[in-house]
N, C-alpha and C. Protein backbone atom coordinates (compact mmCIF):
# COMPACT_ATOMS: atom_id res chain seq x y z
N UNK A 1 -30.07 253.28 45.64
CA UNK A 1 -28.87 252.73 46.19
C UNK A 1 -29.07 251.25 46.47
N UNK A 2 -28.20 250.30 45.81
CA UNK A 2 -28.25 248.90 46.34
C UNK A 2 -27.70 248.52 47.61
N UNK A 3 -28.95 247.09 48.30
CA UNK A 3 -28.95 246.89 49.36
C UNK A 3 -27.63 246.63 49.08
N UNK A 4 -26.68 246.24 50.67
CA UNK A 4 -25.32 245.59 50.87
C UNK A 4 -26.04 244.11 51.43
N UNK A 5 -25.41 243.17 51.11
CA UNK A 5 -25.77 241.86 51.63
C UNK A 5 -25.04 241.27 52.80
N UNK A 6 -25.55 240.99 54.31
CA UNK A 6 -24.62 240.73 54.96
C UNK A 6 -24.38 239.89 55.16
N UNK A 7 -22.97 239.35 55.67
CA UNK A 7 -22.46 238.17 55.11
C UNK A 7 -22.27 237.52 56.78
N UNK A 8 -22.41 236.37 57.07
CA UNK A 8 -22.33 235.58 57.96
C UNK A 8 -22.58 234.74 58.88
N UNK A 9 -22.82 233.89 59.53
CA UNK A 9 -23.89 233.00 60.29
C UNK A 9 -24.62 233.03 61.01
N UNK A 10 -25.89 232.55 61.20
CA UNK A 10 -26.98 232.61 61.88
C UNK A 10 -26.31 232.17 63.23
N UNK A 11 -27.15 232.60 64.53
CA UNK A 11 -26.63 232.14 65.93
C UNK A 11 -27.37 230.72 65.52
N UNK A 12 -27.93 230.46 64.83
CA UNK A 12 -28.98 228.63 65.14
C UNK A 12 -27.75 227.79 63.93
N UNK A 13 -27.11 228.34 63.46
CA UNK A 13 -25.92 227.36 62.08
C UNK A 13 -25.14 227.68 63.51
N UNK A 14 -24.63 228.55 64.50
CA UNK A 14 -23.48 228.26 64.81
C UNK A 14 -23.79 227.26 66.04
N UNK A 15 -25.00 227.28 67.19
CA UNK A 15 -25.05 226.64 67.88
C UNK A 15 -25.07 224.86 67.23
N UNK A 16 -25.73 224.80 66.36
CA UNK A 16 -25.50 223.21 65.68
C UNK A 16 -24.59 222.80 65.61
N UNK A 17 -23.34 223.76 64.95
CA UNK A 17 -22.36 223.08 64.69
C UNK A 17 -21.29 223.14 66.17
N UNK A 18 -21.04 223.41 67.27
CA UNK A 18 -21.45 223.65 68.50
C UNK A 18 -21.27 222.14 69.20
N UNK A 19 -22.92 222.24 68.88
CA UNK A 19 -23.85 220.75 69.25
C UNK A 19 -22.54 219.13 68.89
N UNK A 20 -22.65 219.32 67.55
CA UNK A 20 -22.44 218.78 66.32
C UNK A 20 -20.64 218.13 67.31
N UNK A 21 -19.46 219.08 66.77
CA UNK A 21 -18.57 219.31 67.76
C UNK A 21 -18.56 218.70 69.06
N UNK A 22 -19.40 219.03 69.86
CA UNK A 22 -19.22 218.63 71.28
C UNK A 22 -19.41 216.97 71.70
N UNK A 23 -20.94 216.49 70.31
CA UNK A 23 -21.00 215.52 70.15
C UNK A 23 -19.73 213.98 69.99
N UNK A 24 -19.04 215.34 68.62
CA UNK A 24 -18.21 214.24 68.00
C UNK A 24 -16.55 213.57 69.42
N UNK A 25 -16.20 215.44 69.96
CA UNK A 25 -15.59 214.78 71.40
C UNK A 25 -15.50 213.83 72.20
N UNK A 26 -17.29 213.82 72.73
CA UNK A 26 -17.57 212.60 73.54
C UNK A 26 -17.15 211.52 72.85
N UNK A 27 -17.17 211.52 71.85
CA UNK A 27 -17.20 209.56 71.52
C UNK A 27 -15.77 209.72 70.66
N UNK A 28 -14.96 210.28 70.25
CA UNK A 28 -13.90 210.64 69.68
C UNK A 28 -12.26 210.59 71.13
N UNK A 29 -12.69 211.54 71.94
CA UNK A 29 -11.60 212.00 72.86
C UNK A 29 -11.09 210.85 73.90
N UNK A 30 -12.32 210.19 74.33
CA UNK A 30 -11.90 208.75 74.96
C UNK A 30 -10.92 207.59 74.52
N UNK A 31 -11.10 207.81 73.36
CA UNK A 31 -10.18 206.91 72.53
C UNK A 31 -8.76 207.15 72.20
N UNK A 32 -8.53 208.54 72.28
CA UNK A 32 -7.58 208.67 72.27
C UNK A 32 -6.48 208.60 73.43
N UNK A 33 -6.74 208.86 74.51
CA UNK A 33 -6.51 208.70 75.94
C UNK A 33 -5.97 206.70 76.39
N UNK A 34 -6.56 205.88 74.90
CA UNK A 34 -6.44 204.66 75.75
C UNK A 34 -5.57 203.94 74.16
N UNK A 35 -4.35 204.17 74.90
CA UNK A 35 -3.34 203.86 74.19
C UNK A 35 -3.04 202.32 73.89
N UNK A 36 -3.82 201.55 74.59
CA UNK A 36 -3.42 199.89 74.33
C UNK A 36 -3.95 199.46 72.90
N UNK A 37 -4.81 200.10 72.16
CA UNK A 37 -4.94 199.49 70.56
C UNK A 37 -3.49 200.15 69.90
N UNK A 38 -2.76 200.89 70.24
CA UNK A 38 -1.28 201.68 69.35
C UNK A 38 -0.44 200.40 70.20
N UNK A 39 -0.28 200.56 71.25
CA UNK A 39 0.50 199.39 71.72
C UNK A 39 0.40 197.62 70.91
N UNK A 40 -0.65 197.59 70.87
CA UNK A 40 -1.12 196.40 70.40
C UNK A 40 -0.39 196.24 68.66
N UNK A 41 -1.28 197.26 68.00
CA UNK A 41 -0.42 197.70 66.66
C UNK A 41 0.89 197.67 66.93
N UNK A 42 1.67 198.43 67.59
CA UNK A 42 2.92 198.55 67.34
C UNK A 42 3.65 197.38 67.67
N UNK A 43 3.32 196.14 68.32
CA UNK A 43 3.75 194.86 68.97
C UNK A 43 3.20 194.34 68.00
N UNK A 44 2.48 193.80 67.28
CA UNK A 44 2.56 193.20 65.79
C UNK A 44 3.31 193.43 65.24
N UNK A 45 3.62 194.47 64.76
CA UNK A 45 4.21 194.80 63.72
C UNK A 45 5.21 194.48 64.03
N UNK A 46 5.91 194.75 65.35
CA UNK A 46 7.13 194.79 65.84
C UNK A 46 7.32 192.99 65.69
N UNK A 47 6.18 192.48 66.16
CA UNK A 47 6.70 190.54 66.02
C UNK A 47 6.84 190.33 64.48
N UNK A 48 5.83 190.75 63.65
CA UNK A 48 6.37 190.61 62.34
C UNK A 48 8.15 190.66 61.64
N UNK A 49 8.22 191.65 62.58
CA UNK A 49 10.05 192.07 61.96
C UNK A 49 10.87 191.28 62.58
N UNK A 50 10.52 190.66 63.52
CA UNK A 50 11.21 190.07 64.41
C UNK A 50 11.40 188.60 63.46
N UNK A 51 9.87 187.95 63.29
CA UNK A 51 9.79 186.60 62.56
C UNK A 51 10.69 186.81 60.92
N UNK A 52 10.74 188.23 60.42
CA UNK A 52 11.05 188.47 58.93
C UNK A 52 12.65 188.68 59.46
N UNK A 53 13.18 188.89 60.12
CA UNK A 53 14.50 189.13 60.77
C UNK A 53 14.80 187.59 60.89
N UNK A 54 14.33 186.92 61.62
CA UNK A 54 14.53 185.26 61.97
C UNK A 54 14.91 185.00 60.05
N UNK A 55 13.64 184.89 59.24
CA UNK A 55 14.22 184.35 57.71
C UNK A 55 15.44 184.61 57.31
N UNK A 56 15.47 186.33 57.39
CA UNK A 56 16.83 186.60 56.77
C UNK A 56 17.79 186.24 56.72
N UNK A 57 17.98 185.84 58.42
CA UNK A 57 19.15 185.49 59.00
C UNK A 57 19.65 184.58 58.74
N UNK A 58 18.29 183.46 58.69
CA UNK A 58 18.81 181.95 58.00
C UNK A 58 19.26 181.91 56.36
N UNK A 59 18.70 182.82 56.12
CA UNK A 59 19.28 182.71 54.43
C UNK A 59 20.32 183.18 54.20
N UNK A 60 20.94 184.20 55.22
CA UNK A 60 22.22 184.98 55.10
C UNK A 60 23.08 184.18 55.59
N UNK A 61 22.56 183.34 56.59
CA UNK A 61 23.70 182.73 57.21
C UNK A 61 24.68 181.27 56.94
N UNK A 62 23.07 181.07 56.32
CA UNK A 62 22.71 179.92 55.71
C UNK A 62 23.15 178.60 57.09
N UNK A 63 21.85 178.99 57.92
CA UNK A 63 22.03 177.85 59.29
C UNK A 63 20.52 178.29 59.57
N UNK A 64 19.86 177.46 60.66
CA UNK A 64 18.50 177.17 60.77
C UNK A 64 18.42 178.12 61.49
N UNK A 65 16.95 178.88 61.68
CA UNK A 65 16.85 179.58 63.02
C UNK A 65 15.98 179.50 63.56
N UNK A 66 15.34 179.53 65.05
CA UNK A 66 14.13 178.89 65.27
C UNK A 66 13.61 180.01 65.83
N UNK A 67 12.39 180.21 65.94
CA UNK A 67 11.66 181.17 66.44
C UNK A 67 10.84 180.64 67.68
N UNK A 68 11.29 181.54 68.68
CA UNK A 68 10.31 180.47 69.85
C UNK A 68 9.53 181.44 70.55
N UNK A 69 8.25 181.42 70.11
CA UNK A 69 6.69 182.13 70.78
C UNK A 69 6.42 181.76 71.85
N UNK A 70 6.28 182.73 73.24
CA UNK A 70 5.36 182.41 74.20
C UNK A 70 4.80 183.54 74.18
N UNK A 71 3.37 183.24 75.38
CA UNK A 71 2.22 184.32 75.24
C UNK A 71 2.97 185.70 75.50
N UNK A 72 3.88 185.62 76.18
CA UNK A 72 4.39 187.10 76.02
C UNK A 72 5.44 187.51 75.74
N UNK A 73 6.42 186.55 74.96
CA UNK A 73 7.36 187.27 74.20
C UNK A 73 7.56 186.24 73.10
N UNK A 74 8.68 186.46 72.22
CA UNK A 74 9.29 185.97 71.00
C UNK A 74 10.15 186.45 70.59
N UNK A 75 11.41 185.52 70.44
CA UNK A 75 13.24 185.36 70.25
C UNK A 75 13.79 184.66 69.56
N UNK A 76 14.64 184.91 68.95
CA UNK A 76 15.02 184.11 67.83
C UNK A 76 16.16 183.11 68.71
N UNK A 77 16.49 181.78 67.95
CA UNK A 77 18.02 181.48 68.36
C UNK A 77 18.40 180.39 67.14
N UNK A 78 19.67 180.44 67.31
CA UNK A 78 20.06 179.32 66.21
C UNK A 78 19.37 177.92 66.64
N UNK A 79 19.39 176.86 65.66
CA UNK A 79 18.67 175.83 66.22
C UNK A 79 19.82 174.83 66.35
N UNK A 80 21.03 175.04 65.80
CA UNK A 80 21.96 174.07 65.97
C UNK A 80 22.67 174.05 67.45
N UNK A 81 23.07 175.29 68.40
CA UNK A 81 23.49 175.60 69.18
C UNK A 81 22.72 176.15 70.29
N UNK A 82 21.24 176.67 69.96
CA UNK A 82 20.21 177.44 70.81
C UNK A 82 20.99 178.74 71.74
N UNK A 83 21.88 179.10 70.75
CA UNK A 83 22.38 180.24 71.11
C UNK A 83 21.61 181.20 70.50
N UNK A 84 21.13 182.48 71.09
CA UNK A 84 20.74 183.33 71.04
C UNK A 84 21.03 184.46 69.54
N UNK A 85 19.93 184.66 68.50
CA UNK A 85 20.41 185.32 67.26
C UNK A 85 20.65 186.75 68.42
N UNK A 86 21.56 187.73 67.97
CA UNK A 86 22.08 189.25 68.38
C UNK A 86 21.29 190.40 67.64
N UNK A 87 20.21 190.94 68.46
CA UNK A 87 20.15 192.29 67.88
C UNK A 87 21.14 193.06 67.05
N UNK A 88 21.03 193.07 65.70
CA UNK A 88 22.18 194.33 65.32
C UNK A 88 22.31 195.59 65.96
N UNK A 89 20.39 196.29 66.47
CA UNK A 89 20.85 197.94 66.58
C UNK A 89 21.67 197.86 68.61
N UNK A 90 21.43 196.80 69.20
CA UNK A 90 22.14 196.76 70.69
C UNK A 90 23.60 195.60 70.82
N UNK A 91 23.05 194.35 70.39
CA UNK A 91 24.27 193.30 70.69
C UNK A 91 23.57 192.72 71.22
N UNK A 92 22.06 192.56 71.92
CA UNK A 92 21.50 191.55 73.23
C UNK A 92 20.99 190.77 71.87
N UNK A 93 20.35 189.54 72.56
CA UNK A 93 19.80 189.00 71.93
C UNK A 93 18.02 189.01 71.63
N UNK A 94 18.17 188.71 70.39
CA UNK A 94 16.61 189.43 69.92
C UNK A 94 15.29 188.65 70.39
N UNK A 95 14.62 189.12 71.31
CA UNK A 95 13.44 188.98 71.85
C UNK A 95 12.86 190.48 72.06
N UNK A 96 11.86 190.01 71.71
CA UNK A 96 11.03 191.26 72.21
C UNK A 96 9.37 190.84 73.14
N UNK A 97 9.38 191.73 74.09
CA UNK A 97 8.18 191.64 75.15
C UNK A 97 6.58 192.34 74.99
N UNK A 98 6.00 191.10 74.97
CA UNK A 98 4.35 192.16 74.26
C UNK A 98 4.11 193.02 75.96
N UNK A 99 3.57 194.29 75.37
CA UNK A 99 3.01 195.33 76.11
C UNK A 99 1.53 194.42 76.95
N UNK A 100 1.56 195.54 78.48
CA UNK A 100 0.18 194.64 79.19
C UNK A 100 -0.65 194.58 78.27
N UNK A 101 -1.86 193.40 78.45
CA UNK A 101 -2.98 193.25 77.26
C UNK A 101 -2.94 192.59 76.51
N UNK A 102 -1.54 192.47 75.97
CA UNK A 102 -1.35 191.91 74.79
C UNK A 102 -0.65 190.67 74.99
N UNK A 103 -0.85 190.04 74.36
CA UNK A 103 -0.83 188.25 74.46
C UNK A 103 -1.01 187.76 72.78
N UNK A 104 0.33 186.67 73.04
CA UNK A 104 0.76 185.79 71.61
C UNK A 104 -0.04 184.36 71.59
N UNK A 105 -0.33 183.66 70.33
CA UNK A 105 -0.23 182.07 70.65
C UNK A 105 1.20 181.43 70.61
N UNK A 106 1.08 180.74 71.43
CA UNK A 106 2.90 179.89 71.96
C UNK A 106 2.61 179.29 70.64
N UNK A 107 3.74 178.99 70.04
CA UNK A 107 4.61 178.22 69.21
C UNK A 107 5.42 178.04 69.26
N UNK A 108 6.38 177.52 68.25
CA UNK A 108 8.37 177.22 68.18
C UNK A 108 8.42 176.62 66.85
N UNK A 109 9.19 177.16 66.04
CA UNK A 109 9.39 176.40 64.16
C UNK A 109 10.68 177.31 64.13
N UNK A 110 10.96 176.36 63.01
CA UNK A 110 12.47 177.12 62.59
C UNK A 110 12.50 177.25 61.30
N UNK A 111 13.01 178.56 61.14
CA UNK A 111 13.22 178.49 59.03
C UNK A 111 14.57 177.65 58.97
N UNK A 112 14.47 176.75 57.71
CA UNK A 112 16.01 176.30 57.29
C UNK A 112 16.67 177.23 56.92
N UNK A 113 17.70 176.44 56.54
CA UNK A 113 18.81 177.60 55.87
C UNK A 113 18.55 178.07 54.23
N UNK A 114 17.53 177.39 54.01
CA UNK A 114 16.86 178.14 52.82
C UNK A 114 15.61 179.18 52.67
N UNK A 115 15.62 179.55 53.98
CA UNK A 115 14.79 180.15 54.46
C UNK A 115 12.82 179.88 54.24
N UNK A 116 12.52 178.57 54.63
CA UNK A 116 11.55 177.58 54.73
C UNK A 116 10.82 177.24 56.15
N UNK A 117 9.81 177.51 56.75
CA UNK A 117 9.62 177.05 58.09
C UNK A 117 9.40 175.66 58.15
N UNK A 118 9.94 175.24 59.07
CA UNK A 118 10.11 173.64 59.05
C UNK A 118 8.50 173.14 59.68
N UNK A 119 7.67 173.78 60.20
CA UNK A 119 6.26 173.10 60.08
C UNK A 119 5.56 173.64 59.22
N UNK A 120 5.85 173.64 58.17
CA UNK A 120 4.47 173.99 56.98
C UNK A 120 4.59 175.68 57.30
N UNK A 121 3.45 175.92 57.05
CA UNK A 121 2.61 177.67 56.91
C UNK A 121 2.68 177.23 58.41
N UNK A 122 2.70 178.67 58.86
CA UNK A 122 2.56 179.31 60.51
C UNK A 122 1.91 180.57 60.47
N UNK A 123 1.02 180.11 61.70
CA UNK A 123 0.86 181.25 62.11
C UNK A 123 0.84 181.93 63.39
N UNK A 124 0.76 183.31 64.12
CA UNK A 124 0.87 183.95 64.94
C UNK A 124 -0.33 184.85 65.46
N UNK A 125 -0.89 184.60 66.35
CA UNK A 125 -1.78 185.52 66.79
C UNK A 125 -1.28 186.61 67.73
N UNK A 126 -1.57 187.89 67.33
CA UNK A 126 -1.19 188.78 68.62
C UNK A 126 -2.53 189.34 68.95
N UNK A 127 -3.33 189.26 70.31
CA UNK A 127 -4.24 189.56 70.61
C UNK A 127 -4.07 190.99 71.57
N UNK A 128 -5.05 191.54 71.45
CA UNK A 128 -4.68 193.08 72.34
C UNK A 128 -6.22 193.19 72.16
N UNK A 129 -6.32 194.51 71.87
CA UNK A 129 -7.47 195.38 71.70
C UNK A 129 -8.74 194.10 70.42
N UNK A 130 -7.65 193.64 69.57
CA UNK A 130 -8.64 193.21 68.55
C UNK A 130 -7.30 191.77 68.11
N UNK A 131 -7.87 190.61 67.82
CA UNK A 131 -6.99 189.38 67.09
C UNK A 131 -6.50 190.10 66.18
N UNK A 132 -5.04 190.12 65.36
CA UNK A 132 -4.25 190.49 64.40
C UNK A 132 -3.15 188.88 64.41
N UNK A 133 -3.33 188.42 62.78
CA UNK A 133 -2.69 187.44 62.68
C UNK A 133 -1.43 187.32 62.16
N UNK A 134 -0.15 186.82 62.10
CA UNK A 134 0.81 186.64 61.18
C UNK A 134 0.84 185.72 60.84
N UNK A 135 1.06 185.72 59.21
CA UNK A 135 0.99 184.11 58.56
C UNK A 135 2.26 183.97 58.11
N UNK A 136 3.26 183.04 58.29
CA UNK A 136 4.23 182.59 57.27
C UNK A 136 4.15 181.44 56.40
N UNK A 137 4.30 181.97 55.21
CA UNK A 137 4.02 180.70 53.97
C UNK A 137 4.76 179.48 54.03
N UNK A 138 4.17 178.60 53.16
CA UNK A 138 4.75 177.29 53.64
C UNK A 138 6.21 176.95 53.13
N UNK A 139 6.12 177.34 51.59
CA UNK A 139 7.06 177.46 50.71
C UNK A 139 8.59 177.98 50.60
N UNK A 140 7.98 179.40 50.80
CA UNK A 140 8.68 180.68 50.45
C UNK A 140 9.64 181.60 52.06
N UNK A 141 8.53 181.25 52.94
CA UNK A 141 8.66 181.49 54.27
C UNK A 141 8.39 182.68 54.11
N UNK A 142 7.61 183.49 53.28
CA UNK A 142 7.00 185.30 53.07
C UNK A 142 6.28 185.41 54.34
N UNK A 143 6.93 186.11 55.35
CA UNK A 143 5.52 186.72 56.60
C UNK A 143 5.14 187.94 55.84
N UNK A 144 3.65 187.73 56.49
CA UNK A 144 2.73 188.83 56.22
C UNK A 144 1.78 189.05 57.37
């Protein structure tokens, strides 16, 4: 009669992996708990749309718009009137506020109405957890 082979893990494969597991927690689970690098991310990104919102506007509108950076926020406004560009999804006007931690470099430039920033290439630092830069081209006014 052939042996049957039994099938399944040693107690020393399961305590390792155990080990292994409990290890990866410690240095894994902390991080997740400390939400200011997502904050940080999501406030870039969010100034990015904000500065790519500023171009559009001037090219759609075909009138200047200036973008004005301080360490903790950034708003668009026309540059002829310094009236305030309007959020489409509310009606307020578009600024947005970096989360605690997070901190901009001050600036102020305006795209023309050809959608061009009037000082050369720009750029934007949003600092948080780690430096993340925005560049706008000199030319084209492409943020990235």
């Amino acid at each position: 009669m052939p042996k049957k082979s039994k099938r399944g893990f040693t107690l020393i494969e399961l305590i390792a992996v155990i080990v292994i597991v409990g290890i990866l927690a410690l240095v894994a689970v902390p991080r997740f708990f400390d939400k200011r690098g997502f904050e940080t991310r999501g406030f870039h990104d969010e100034v990015k749309a904000v500065v790519r919102y500023g171009h559009k506007t001037a090219i759609a509108q075909h009138r200047a718009v200036t973008v004005g950076v301080t360490t903790n926020q950034i708003c668009l406004s026309y540059t002829s009137d310094g009236t305030a560009v309007l959020n489409p999804a509310n009606g307020q006007p578009f600024c947005k506020n970096a989360p605690g931690g997070t901190t901009l470099s001050p600036t102020s430039f305006s795209f023309t109405p050809l959608g061009q920033p009037s000082a050369g290439a720009v750029t934007i630092d949003v600092t948080g957890d780690i430096k993340r830069t925005i560049t706008v081209e000199q030319e084209t006014g492409y943020v990235h």
